[in-house]
PDB file of N, CA and C in Angstrom:
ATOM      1  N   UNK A   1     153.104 121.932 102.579  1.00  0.00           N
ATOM      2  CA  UNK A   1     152.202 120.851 102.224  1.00  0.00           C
ATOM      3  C   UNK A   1     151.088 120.762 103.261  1.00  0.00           C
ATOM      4  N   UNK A   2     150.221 120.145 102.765  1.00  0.00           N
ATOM      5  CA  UNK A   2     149.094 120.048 103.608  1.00  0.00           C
ATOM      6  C   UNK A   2     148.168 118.521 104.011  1.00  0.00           C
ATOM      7  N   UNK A   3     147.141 118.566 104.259  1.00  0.00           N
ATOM      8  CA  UNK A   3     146.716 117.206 104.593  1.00  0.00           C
ATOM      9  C   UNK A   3     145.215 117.582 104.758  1.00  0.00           C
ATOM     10  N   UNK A   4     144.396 116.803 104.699  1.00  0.00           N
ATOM     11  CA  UNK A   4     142.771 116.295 104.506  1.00  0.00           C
ATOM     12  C   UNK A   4     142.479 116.007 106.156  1.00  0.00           C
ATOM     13  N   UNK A   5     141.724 116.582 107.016  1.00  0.00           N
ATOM     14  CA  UNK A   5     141.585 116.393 108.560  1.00  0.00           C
ATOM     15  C   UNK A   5     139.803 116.378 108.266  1.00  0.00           C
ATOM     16  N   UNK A   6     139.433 115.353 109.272  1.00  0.00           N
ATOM     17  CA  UNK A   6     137.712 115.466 109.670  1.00  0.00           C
ATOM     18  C   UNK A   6     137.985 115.301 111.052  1.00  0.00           C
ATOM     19  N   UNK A   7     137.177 116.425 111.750  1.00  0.00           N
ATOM     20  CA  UNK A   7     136.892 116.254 113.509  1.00  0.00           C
ATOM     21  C   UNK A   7     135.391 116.186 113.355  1.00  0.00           C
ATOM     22  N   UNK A   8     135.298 114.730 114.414  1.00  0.00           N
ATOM     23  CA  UNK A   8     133.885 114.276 114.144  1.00  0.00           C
ATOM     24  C   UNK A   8     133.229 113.463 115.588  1.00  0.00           C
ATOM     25  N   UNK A   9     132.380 113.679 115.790  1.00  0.00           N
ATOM     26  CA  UNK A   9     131.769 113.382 117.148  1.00  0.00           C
ATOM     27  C   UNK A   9     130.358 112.301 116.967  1.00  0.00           C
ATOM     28  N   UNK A  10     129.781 112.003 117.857  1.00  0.00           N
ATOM     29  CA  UNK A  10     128.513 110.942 117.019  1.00  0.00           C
ATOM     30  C   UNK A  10     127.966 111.885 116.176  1.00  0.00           C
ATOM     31  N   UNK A  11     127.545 112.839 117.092  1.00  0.00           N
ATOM     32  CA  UNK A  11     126.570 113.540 116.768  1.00  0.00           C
ATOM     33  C   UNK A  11     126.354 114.587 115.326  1.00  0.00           C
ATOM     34  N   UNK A  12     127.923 115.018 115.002  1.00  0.00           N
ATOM     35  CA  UNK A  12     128.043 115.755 113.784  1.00  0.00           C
ATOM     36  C   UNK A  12     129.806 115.609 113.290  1.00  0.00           C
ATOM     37  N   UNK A  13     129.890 116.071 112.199  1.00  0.00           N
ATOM     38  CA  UNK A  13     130.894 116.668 111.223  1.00  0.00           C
ATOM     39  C   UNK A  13     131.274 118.184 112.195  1.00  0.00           C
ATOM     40  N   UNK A  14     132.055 118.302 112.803  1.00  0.00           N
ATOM     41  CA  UNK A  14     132.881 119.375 113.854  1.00  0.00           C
ATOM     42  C   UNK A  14     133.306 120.337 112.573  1.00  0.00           C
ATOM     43  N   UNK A  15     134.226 119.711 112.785  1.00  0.00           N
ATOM     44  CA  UNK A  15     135.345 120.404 111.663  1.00  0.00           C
ATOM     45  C   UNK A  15     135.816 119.550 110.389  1.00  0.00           C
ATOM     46  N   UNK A  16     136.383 119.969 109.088  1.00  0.00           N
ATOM     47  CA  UNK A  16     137.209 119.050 108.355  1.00  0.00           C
ATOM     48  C   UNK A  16     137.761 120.111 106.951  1.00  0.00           C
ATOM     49  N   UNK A  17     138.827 119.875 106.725  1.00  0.00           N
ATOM     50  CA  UNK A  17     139.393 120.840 105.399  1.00  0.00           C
ATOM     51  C   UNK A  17     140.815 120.568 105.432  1.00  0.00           C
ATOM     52  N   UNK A  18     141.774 121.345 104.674  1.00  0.00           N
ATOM     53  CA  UNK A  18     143.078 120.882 104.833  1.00  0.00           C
ATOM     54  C   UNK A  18     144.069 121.418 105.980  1.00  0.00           C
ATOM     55  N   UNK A  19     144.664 120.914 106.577  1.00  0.00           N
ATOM     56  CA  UNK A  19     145.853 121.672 107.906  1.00  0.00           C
ATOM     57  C   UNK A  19     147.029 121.829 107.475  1.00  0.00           C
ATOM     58  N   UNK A  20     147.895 122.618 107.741  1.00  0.00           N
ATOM     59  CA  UNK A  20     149.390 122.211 107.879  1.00  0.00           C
ATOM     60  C   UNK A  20     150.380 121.371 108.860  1.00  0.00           C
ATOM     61  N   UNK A  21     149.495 121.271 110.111  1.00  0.00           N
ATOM     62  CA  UNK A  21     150.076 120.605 110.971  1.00  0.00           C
ATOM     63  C   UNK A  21     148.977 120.230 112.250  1.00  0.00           C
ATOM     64  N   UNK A  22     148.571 119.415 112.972  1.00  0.00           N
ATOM     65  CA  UNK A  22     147.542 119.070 113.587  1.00  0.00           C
ATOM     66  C   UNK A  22     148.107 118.646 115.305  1.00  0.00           C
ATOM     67  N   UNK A  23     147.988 119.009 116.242  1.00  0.00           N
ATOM     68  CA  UNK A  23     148.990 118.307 117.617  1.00  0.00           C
ATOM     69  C   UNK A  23     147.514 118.348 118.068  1.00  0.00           C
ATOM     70  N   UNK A  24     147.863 116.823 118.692  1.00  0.00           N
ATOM     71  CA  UNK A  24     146.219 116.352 119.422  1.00  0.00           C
ATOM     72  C   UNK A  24     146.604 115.440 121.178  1.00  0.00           C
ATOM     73  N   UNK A  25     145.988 115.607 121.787  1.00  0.00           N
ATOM     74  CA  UNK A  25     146.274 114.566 123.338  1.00  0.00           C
ATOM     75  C   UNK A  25     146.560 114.159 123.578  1.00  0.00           C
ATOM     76  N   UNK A  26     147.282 112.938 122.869  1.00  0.00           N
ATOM     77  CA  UNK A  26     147.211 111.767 122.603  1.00  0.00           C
ATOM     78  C   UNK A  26     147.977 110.470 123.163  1.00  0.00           C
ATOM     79  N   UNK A  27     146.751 109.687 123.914  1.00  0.00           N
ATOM     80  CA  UNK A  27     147.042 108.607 125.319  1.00  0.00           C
ATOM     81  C   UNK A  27     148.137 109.050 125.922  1.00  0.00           C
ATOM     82  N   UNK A  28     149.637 108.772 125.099  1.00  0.00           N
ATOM     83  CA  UNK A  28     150.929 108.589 125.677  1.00  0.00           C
ATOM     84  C   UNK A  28     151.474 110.176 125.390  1.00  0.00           C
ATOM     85  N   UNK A  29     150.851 111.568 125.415  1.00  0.00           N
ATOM     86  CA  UNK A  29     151.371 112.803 125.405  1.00  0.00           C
ATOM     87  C   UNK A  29     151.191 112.993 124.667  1.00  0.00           C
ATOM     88  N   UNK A  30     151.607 114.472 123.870  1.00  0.00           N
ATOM     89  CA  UNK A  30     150.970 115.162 122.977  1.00  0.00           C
ATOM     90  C   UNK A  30     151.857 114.800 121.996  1.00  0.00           C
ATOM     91  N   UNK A  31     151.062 114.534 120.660  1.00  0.00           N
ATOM     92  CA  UNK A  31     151.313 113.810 119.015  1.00  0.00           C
ATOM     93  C   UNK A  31     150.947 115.342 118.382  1.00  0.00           C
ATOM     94  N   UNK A  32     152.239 115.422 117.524  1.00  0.00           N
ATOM     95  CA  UNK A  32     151.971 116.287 116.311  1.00  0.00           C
ATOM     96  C   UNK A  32     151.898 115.749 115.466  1.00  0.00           C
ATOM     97  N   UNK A  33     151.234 115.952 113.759  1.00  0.00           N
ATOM     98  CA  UNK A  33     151.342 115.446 112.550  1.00  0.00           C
ATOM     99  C   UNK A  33     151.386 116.108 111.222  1.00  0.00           C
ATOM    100  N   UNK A  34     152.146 116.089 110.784  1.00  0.00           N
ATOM    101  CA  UNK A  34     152.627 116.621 109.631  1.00  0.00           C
ATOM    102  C   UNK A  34     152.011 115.830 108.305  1.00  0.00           C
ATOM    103  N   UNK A  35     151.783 116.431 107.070  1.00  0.00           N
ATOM    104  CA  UNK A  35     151.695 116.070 105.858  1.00  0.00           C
ATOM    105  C   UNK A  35     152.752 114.780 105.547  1.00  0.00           C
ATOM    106  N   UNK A  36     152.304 113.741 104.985  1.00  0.00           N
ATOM    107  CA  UNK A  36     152.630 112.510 104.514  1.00  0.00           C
ATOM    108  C   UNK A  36     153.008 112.000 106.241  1.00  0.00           C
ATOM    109  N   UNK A  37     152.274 111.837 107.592  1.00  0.00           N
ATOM    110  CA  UNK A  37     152.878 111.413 108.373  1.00  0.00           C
ATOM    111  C   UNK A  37     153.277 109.855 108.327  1.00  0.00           C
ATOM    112  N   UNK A  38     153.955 109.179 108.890  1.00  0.00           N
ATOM    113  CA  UNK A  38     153.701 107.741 109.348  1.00  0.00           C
ATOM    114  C   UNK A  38     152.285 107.584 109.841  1.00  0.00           C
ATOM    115  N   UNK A  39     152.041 106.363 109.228  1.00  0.00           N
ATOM    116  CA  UNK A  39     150.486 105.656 109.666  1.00  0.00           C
ATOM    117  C   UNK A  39     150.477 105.416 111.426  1.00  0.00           C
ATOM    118  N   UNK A  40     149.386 106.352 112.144  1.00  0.00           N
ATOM    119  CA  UNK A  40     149.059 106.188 113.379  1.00  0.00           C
ATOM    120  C   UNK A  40     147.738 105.619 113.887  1.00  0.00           C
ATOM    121  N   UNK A  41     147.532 104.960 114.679  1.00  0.00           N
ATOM    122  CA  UNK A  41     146.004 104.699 115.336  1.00  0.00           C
ATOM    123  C   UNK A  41     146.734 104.889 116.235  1.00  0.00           C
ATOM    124  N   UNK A  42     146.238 105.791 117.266  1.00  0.00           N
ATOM    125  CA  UNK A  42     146.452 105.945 118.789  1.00  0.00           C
ATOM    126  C   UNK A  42     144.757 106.497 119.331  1.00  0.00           C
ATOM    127  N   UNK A  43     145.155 106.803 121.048  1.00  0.00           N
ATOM    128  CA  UNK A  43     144.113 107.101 122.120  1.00  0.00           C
ATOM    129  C   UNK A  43     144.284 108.627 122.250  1.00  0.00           C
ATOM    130  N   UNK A  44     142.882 109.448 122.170  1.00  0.00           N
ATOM    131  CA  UNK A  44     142.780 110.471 122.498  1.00  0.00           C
ATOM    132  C   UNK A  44     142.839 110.789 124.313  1.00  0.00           C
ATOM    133  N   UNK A  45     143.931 111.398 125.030  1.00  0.00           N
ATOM    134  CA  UNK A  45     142.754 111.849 126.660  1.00  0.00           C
ATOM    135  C   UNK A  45     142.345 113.443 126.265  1.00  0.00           C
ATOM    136  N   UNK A  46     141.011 113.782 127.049  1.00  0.00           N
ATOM    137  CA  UNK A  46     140.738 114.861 127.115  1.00  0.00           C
ATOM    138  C   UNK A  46     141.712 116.274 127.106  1.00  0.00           C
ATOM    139  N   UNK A  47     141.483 117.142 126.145  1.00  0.00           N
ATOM    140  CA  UNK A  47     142.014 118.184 126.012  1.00  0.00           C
ATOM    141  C   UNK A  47     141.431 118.946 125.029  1.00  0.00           C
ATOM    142  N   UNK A  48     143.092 119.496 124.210  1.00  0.00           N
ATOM    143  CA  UNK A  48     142.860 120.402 123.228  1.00  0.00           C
ATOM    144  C   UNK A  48     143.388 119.969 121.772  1.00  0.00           C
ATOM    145  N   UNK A  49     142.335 119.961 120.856  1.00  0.00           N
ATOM    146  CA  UNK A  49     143.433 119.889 119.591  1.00  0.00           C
ATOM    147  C   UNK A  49     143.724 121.016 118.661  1.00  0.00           C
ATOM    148  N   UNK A  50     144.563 121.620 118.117  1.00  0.00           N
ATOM    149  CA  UNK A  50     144.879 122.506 117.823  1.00  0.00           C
ATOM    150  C   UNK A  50     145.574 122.487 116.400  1.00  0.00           C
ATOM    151  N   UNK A  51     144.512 122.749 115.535  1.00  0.00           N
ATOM    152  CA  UNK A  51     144.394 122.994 114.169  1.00  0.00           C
ATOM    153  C   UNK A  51     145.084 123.980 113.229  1.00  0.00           C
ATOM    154  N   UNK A  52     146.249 123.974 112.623  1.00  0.00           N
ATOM    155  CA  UNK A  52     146.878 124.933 111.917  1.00  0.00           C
ATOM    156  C   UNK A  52     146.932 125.204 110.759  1.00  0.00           C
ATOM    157  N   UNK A  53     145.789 126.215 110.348  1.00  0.00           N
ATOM    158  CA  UNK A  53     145.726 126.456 109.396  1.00  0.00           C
ATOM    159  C   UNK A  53     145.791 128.031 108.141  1.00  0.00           C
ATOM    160  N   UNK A  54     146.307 127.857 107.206  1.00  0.00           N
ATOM    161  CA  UNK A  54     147.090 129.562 106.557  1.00  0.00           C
ATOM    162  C   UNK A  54     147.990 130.432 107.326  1.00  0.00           C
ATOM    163  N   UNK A  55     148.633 129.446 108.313  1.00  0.00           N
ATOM    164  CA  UNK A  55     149.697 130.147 109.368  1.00  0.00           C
ATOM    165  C   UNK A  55     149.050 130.169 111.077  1.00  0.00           C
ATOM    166  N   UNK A  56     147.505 129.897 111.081  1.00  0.00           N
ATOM    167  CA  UNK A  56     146.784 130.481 112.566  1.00  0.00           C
ATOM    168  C   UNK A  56     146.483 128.845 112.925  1.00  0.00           C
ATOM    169  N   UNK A  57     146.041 128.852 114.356  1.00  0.00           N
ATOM    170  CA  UNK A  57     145.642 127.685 114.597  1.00  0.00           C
ATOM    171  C   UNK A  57     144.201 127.825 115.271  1.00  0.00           C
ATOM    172  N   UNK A  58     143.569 127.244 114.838  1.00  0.00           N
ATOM    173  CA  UNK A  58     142.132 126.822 115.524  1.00  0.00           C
ATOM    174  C   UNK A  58     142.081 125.694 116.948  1.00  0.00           C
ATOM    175  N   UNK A  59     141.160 125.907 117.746  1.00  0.00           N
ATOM    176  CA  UNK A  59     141.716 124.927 119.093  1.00  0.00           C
ATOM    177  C   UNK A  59     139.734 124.570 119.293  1.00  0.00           C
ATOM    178  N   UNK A  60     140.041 123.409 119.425  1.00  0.00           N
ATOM    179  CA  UNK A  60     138.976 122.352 119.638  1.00  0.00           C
ATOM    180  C   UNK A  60     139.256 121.778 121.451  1.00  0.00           C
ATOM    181  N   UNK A  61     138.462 122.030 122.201  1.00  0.00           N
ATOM    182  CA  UNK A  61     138.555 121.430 123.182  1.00  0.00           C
ATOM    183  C   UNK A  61     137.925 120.149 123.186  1.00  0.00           C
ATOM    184  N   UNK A  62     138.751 118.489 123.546  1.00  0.00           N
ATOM    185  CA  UNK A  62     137.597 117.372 122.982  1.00  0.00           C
ATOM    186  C   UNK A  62     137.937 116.544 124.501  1.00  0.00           C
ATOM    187  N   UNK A  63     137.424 115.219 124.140  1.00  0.00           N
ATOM    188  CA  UNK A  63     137.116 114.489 125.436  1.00  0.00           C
ATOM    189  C   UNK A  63     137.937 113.409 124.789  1.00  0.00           C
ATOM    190  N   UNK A  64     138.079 112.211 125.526  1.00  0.00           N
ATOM    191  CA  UNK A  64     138.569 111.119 124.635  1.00  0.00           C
ATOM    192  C   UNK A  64     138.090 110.523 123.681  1.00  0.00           C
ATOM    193  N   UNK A  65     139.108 109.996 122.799  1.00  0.00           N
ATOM    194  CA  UNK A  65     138.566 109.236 121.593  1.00  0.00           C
ATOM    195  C   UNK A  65     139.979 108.679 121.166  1.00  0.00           C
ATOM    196  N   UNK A  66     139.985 109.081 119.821  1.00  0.00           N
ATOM    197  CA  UNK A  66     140.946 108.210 118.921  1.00  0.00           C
ATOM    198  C   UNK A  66     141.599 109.247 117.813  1.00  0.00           C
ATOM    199  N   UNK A  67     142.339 108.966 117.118  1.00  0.00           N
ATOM    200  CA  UNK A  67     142.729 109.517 116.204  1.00  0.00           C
ATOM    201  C   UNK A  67     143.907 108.432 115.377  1.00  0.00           C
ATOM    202  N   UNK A  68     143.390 109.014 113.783  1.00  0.00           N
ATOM    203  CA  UNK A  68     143.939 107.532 112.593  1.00  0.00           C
ATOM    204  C   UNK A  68     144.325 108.804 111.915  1.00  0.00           C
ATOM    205  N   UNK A  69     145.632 108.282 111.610  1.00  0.00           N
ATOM    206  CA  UNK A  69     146.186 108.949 110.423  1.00  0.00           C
ATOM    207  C   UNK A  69     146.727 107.970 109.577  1.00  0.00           C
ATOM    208  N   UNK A  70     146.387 107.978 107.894  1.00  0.00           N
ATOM    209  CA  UNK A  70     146.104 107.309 107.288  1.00  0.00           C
ATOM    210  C   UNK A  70     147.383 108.140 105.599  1.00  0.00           C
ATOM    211  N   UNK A  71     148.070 108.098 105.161  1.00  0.00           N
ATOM    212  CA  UNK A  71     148.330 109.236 104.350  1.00  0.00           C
ATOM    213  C   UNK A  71     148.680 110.240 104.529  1.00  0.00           C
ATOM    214  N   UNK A  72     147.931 111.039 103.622  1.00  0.00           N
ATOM    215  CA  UNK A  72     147.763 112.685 103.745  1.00  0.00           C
ATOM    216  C   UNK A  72     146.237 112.774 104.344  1.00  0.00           C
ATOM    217  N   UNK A  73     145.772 111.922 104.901  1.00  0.00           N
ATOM    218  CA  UNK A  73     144.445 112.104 105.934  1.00  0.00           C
ATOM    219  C   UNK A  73     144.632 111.934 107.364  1.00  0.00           C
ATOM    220  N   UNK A  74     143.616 112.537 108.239  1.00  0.00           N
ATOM    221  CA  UNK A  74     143.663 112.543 109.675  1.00  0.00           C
ATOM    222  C   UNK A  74     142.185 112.260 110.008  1.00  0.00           C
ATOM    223  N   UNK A  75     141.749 111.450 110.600  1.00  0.00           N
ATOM    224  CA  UNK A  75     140.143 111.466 111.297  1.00  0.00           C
ATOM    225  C   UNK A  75     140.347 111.518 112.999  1.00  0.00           C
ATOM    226  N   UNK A  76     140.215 112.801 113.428  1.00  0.00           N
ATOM    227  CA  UNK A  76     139.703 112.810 114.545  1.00  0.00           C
ATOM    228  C   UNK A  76     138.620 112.304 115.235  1.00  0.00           C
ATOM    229  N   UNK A  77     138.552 110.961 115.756  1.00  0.00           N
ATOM    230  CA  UNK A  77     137.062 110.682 116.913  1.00  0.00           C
ATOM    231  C   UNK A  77     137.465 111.003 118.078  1.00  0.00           C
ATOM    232  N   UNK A  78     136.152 111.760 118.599  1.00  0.00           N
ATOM    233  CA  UNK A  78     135.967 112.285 119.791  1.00  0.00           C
ATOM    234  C   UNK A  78     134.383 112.035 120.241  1.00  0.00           C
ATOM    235  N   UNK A  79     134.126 111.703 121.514  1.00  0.00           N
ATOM    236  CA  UNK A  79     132.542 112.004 122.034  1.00  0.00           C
ATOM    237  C   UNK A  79     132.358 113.266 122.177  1.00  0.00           C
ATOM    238  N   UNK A  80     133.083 114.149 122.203  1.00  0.00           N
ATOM    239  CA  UNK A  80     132.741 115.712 121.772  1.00  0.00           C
ATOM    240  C   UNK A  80     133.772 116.729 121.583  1.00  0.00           C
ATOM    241  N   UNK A  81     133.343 117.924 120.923  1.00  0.00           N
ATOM    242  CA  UNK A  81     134.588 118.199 120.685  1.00  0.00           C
ATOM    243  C   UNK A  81     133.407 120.304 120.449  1.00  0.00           C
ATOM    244  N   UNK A  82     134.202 121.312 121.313  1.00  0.00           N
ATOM    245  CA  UNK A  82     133.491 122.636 121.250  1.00  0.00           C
ATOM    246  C   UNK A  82     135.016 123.330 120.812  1.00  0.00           C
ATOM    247  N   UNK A  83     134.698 124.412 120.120  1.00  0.00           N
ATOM    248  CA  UNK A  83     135.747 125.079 119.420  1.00  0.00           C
ATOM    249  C   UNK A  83     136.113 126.334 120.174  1.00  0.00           C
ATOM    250  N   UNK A  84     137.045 126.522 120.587  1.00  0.00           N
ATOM    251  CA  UNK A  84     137.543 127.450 121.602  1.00  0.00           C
ATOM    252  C   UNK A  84     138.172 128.809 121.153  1.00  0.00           C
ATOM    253  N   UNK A  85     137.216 130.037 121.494  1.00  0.00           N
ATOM    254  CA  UNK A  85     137.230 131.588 120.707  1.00  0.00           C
ATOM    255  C   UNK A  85     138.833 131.984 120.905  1.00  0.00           C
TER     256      UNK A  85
END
């Protein structure tokens, strides 16, 4: 199963499409999230989030922010966020 993710900064639309599983910074240690998670609002600290998607994961290096999981949705806020080769 999968889930609906937007990584988003003031400035633009980063990333967004469906994941299988999403692990992000988050305030109190690192949060994974799965399809249909429990409803979260938590604190981003600076790091990595790491995007899994068709089996591979994509890695976003971001700064603090937030992250809401809502459903089968995820909105990443970050004041920035560069995608790591």
């Amino acid at each position: 199963m999968s889930m609906d993710f937007k990584l988003i900064t003031p400035e633009q639309l980063v990333a967004e499409g469906q994941a299988e599983m999403i692990i992000v910074p988050g305030g109190d240690g690192e949060l994974g999230v799965l399809s249909q998670h429990t409803p979260v609002l938590s604190t981003l600290k600076a790091g990595k989030v790491r995007i899994k998607q068709g089996g591979s994961y994509k890695e976003f290096a971001v700064d603090k922010g937030f992250i809401e999981v809502l459903g089968n949705r995820v909105n990443i806020l970050t004041h920035m966020a560069l995608e790591q080769a």
